[in-house]
PDB file of N, CA and C in Angstrom:
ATOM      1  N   UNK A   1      20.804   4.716  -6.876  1.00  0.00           N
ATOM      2  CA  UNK A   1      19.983   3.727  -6.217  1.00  0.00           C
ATOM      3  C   UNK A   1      18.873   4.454  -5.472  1.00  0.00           C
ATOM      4  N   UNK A   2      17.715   4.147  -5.809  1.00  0.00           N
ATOM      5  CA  UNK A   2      16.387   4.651  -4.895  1.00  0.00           C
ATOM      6  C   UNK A   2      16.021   3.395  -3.944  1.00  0.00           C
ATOM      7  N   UNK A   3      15.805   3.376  -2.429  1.00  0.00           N
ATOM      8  CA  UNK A   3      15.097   2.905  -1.375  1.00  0.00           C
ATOM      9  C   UNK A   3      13.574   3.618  -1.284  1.00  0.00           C
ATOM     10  N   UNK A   4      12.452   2.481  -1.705  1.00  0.00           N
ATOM     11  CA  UNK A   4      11.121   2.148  -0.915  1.00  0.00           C
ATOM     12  C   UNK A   4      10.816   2.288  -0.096  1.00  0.00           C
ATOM     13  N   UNK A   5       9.915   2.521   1.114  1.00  0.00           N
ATOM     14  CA  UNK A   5       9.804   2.124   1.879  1.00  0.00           C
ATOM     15  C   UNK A   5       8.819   2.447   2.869  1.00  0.00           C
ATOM     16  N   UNK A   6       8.146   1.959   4.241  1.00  0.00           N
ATOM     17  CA  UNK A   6       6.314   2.397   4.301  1.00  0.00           C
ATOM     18  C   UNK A   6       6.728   1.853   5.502  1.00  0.00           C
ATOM     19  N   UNK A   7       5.695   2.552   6.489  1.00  0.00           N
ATOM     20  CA  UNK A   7       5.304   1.954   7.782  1.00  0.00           C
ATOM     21  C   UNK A   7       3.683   2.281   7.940  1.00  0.00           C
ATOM     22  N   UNK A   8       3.507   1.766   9.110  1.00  0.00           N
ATOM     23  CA  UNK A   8       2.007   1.711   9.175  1.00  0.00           C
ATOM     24  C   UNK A   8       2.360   1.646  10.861  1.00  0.00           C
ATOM     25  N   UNK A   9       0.384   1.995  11.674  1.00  0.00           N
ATOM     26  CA  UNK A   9       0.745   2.246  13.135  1.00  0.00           C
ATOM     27  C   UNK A   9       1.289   0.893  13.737  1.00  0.00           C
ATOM     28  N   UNK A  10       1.075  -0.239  12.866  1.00  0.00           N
ATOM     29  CA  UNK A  10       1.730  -1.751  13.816  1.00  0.00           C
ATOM     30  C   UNK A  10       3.474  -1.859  13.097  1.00  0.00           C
ATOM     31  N   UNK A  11       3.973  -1.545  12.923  1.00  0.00           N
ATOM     32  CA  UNK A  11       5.095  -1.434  12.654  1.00  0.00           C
ATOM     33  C   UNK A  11       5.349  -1.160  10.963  1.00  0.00           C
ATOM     34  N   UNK A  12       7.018  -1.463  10.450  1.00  0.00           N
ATOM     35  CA  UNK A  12       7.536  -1.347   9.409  1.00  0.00           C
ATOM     36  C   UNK A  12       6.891  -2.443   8.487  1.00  0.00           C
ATOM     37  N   UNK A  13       7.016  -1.660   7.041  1.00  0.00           N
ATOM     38  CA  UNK A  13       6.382  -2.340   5.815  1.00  0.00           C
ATOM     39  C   UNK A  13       8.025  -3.097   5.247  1.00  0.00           C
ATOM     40  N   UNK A  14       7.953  -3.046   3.668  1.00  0.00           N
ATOM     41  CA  UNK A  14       8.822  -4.095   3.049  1.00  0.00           C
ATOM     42  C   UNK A  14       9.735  -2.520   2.991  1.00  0.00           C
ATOM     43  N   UNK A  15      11.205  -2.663   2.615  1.00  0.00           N
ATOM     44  CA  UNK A  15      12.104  -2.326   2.339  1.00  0.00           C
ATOM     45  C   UNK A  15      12.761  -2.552   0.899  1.00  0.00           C
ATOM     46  N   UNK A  16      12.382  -1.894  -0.294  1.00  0.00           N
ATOM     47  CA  UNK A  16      12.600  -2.062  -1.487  1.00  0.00           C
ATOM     48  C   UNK A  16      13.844  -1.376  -2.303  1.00  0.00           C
ATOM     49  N   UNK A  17      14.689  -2.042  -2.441  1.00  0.00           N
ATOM     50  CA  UNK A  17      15.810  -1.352  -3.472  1.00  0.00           C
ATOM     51  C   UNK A  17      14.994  -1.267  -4.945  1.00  0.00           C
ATOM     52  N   UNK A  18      15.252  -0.447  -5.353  1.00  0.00           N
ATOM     53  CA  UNK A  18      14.868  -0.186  -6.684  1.00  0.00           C
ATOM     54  C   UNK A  18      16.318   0.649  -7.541  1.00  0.00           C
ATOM     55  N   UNK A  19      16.817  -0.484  -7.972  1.00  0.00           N
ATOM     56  CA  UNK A  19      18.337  -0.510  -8.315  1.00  0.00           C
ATOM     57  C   UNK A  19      18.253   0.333  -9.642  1.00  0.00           C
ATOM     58  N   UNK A  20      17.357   0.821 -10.617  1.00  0.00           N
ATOM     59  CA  UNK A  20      17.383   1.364 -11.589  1.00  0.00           C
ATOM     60  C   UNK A  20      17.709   2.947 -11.202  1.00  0.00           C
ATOM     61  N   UNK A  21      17.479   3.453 -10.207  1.00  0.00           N
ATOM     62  CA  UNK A  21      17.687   4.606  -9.732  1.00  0.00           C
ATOM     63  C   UNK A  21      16.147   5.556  -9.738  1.00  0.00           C
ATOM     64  N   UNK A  22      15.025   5.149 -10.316  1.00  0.00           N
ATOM     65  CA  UNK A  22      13.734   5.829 -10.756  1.00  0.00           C
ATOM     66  C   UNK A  22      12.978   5.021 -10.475  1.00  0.00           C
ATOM     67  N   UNK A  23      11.409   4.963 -10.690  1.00  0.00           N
ATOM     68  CA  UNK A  23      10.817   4.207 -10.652  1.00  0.00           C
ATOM     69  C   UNK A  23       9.516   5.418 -11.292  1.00  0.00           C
ATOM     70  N   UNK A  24       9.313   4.149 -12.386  1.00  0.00           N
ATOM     71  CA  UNK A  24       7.946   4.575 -13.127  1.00  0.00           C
ATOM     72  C   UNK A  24       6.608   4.258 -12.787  1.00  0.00           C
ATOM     73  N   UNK A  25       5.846   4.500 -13.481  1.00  0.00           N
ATOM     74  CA  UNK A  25       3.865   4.293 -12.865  1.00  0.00           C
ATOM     75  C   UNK A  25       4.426   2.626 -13.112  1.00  0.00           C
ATOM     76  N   UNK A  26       4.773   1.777 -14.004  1.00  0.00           N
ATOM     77  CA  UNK A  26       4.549   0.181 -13.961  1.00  0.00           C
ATOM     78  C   UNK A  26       5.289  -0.248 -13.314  1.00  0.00           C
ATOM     79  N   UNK A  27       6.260   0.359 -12.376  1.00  0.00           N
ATOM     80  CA  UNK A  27       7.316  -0.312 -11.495  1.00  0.00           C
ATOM     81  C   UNK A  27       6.873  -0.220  -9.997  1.00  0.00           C
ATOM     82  N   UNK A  28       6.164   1.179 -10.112  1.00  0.00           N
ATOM     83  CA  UNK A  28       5.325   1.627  -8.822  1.00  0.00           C
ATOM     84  C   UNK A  28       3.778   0.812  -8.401  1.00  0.00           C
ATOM     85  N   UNK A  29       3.701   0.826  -9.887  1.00  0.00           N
ATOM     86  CA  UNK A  29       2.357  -0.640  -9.766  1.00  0.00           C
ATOM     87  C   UNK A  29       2.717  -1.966  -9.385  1.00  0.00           C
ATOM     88  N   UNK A  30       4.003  -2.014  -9.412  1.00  0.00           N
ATOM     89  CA  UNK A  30       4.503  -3.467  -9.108  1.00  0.00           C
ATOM     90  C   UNK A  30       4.780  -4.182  -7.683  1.00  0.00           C
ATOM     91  N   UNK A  31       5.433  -2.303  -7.191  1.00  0.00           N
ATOM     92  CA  UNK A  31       5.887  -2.474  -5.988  1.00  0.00           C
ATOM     93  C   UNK A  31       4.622  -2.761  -4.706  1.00  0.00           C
ATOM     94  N   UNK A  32       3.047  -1.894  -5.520  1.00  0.00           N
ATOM     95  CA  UNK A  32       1.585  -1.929  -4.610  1.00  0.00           C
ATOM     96  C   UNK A  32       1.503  -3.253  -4.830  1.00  0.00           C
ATOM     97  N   UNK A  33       1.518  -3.589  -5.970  1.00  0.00           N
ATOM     98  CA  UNK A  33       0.650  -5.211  -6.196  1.00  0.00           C
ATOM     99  C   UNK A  33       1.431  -6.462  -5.042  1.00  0.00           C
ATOM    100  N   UNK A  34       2.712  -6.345  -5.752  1.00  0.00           N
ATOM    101  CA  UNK A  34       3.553  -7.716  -4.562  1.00  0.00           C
ATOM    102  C   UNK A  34       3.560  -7.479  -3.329  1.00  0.00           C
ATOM    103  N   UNK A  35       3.783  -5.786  -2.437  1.00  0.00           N
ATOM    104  CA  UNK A  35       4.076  -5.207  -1.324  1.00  0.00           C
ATOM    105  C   UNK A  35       2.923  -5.087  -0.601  1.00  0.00           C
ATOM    106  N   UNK A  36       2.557  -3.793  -1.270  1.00  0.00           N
ATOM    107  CA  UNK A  36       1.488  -3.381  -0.508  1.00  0.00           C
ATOM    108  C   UNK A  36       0.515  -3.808  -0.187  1.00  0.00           C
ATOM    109  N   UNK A  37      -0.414  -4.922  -0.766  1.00  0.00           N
ATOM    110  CA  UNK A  37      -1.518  -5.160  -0.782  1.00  0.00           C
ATOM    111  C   UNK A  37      -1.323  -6.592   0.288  1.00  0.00           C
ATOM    112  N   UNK A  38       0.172  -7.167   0.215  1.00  0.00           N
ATOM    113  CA  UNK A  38       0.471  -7.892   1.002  1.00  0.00           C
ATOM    114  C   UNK A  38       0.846  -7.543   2.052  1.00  0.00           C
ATOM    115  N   UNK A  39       1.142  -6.480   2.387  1.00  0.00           N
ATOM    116  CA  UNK A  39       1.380  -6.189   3.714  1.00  0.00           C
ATOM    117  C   UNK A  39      -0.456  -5.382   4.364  1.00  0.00           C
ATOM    118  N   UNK A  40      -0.924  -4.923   3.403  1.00  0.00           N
ATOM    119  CA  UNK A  40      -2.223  -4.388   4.145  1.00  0.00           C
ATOM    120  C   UNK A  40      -3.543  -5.417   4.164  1.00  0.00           C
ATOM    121  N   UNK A  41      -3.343  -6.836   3.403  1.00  0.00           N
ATOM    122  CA  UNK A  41      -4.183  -8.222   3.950  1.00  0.00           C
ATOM    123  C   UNK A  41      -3.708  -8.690   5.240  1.00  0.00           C
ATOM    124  N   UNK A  42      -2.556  -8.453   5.585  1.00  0.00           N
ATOM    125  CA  UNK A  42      -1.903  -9.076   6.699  1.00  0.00           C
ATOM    126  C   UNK A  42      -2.602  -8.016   7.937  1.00  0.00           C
ATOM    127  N   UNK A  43      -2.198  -6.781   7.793  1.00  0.00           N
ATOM    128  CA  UNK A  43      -2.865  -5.757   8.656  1.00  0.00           C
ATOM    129  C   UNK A  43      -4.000  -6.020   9.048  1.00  0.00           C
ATOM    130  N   UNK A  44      -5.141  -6.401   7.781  1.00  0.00           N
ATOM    131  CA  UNK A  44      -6.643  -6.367   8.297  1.00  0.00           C
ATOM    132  C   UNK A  44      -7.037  -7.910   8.604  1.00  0.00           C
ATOM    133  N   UNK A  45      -5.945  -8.466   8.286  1.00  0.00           N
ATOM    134  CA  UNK A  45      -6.711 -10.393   8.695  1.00  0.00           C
ATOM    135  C   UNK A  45      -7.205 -10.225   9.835  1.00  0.00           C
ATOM    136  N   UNK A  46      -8.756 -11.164  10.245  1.00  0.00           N
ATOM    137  CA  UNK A  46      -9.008 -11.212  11.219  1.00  0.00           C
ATOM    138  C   UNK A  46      -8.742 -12.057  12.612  1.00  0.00           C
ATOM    139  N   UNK A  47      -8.637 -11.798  13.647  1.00  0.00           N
ATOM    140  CA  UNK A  47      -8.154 -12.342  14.188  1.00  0.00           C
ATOM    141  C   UNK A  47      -8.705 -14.182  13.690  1.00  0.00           C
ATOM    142  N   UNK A  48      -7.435 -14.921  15.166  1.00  0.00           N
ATOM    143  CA  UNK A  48      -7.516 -15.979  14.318  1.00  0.00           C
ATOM    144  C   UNK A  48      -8.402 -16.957  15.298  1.00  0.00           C
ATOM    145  N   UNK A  49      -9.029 -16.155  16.548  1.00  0.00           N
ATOM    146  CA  UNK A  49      -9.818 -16.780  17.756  1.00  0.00           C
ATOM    147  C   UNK A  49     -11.084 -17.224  17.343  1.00  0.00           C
ATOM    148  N   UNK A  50     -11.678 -18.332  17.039  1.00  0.00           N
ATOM    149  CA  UNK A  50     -13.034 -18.547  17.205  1.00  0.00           C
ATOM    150  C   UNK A  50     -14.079 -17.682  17.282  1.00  0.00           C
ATOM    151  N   UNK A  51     -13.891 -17.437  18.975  1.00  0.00           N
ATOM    152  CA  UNK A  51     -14.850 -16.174  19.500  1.00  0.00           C
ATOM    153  C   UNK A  51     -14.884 -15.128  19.703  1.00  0.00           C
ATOM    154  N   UNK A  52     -14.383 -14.623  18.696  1.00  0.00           N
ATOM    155  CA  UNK A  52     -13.668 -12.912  18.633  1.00  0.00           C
ATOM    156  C   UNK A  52     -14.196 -12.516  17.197  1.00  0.00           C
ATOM    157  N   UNK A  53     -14.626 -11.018  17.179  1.00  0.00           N
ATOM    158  CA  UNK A  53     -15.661 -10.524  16.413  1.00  0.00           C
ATOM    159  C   UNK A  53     -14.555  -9.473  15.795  1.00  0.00           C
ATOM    160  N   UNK A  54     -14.196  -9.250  14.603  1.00  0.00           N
ATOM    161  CA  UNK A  54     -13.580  -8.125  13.900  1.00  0.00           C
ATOM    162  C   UNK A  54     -14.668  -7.263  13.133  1.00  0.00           C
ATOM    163  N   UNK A  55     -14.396  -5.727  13.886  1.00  0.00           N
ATOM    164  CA  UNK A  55     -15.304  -4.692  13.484  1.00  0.00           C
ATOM    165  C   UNK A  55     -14.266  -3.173  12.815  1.00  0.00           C
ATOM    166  N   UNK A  56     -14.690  -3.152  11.861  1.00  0.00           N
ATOM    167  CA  UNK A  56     -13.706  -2.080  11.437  1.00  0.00           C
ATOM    168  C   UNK A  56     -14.795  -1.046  10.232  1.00  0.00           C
ATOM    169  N   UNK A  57     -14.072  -0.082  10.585  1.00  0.00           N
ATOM    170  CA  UNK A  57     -14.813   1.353   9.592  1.00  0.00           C
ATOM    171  C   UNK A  57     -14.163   1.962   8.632  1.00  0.00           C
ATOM    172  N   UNK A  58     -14.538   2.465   8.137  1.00  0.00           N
ATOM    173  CA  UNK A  58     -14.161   3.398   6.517  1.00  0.00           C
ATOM    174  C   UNK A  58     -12.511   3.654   6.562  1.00  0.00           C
ATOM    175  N   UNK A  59     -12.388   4.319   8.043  1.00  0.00           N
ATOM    176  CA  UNK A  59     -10.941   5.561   7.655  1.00  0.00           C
ATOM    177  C   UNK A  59      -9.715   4.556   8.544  1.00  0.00           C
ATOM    178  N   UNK A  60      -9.959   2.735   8.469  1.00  0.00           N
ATOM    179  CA  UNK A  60      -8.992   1.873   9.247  1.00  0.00           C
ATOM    180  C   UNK A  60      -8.147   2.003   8.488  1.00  0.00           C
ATOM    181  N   UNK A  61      -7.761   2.522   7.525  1.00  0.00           N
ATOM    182  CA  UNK A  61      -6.249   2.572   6.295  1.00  0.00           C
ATOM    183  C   UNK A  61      -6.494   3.310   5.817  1.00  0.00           C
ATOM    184  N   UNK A  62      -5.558   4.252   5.588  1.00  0.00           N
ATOM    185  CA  UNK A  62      -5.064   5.418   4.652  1.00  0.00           C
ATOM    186  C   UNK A  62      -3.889   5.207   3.823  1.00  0.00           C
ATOM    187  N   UNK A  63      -3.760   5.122   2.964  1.00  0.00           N
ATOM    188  CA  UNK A  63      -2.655   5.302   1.794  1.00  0.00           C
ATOM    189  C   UNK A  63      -2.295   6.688   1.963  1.00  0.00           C
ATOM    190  N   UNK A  64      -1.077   6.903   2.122  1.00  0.00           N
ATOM    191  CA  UNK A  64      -0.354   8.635   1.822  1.00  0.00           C
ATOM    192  C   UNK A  64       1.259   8.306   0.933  1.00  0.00           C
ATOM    193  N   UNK A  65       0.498   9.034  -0.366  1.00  0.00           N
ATOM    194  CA  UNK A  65       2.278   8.789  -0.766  1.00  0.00           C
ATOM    195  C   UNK A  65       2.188  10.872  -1.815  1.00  0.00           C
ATOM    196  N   UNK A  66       3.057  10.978  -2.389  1.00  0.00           N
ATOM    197  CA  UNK A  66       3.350  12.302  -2.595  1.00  0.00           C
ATOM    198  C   UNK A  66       2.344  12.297  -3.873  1.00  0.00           C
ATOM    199  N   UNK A  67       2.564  13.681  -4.555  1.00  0.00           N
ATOM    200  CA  UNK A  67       2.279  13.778  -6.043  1.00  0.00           C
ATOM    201  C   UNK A  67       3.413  13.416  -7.212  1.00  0.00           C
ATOM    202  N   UNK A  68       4.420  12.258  -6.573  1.00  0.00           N
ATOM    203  CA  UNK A  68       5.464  12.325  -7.705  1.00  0.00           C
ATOM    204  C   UNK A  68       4.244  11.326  -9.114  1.00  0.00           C
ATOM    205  N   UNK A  69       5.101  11.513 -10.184  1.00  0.00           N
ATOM    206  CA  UNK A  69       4.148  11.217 -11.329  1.00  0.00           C
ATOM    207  C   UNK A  69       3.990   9.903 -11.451  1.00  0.00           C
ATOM    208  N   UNK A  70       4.546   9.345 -11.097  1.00  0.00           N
ATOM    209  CA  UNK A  70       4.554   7.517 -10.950  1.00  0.00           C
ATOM    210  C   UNK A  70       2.925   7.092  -9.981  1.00  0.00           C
ATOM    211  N   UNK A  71       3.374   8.112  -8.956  1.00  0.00           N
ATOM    212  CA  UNK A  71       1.815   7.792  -7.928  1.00  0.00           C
ATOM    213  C   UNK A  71       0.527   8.664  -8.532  1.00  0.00           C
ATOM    214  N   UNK A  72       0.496   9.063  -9.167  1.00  0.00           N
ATOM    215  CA  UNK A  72      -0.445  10.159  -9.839  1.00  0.00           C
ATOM    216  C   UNK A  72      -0.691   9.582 -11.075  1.00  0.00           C
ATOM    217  N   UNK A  73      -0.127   8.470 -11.955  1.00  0.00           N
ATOM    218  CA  UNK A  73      -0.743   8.089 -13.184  1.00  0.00           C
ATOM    219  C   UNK A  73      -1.848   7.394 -12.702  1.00  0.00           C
ATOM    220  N   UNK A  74      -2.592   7.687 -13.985  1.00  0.00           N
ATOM    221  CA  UNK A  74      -3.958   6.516 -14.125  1.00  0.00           C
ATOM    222  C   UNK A  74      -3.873   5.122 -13.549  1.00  0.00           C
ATOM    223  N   UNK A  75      -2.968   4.463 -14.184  1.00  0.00           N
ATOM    224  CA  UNK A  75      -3.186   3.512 -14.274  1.00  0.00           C
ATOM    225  C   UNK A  75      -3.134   2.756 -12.340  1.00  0.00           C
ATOM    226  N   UNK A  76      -2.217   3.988 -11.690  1.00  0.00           N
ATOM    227  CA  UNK A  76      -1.989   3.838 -10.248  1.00  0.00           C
ATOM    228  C   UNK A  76      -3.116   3.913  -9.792  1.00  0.00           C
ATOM    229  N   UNK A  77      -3.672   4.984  -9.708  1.00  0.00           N
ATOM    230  CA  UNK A  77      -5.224   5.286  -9.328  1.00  0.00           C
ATOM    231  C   UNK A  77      -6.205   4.716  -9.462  1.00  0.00           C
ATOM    232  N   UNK A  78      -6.086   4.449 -10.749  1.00  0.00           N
ATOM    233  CA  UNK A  78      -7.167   3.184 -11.361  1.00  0.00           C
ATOM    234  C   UNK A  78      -7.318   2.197 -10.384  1.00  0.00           C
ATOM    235  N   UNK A  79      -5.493   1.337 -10.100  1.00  0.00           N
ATOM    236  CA  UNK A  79      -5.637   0.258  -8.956  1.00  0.00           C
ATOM    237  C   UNK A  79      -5.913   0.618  -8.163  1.00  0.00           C
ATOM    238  N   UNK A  80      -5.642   1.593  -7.289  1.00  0.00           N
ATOM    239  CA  UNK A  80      -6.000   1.769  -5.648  1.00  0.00           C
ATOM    240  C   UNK A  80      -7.485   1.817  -5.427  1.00  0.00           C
ATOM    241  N   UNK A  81      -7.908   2.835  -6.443  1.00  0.00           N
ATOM    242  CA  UNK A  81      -9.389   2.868  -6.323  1.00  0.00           C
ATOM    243  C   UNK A  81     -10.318   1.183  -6.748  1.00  0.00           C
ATOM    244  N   UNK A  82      -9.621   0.722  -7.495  1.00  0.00           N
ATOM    245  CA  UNK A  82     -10.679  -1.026  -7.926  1.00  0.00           C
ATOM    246  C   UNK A  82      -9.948  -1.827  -6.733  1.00  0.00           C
ATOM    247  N   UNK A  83      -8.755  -1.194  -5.952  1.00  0.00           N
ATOM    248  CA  UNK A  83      -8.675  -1.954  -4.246  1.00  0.00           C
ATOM    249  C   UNK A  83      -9.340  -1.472  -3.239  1.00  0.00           C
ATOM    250  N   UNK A  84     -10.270  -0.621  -3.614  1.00  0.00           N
ATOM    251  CA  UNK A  84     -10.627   0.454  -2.303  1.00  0.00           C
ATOM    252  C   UNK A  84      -9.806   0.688  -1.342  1.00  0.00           C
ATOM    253  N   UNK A  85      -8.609   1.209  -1.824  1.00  0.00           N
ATOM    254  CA  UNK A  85      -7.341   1.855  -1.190  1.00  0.00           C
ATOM    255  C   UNK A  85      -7.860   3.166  -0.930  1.00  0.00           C
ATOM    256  N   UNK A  86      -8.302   3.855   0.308  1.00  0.00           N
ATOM    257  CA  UNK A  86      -8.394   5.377   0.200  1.00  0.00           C
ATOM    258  C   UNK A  86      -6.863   5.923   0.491  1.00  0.00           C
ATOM    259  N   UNK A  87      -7.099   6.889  -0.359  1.00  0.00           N
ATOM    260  CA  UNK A  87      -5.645   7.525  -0.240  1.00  0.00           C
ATOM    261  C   UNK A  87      -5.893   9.305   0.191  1.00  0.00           C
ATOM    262  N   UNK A  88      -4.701   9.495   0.798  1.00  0.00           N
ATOM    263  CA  UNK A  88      -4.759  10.677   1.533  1.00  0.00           C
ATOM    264  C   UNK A  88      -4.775  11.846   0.149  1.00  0.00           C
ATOM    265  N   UNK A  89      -5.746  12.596   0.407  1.00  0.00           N
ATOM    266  CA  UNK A  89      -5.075  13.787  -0.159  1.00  0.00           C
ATOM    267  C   UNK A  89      -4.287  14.953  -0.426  1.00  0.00           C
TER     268      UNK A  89
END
């Protein structure tokens, strides 16, 4: 059994069993698409006040995950980059 799993500076992300024991580039794409991208719209929503101004710059999110080969295929990269996900190097 492999455990998922991500935090960010406002607290904990999703908690993912990944019961196959591995996880490949299309399982790892699966886990950004439903997870991640839902937990990092939630991060940047703007507030929900009328009169309140949301201002944010380039380096407000960083993606950091390893060089295992699942996060390193194309097709991963491909997405992060057409999300403008910057990711750590």
């Amino acid at each position: 059994m492999m455990i998922w799993a991500c935090f960010t500076g406002e607290g904990f992300g999703p908690l993912i069993v990944c019961d196959a024991g591995s996880v490949n580039a299309d399982h790892y794409l699966e886990i950004l698409k439903d997870d991640i991208v839902t937990l990092i719209d939630a991060l940047l929503k703007p507030a929900s006040e009328a009169n309140s101004i949301t201002v944010t710059i380039d380096d407000i999110f960083l993606f950091m995950h390893d060089n295992a080969p699942c996060h390193t295929a194309t097709k991963v990269t491909t997405f992060l980059k057409k999300r403008r996900l910057p990711t750590m190097k």
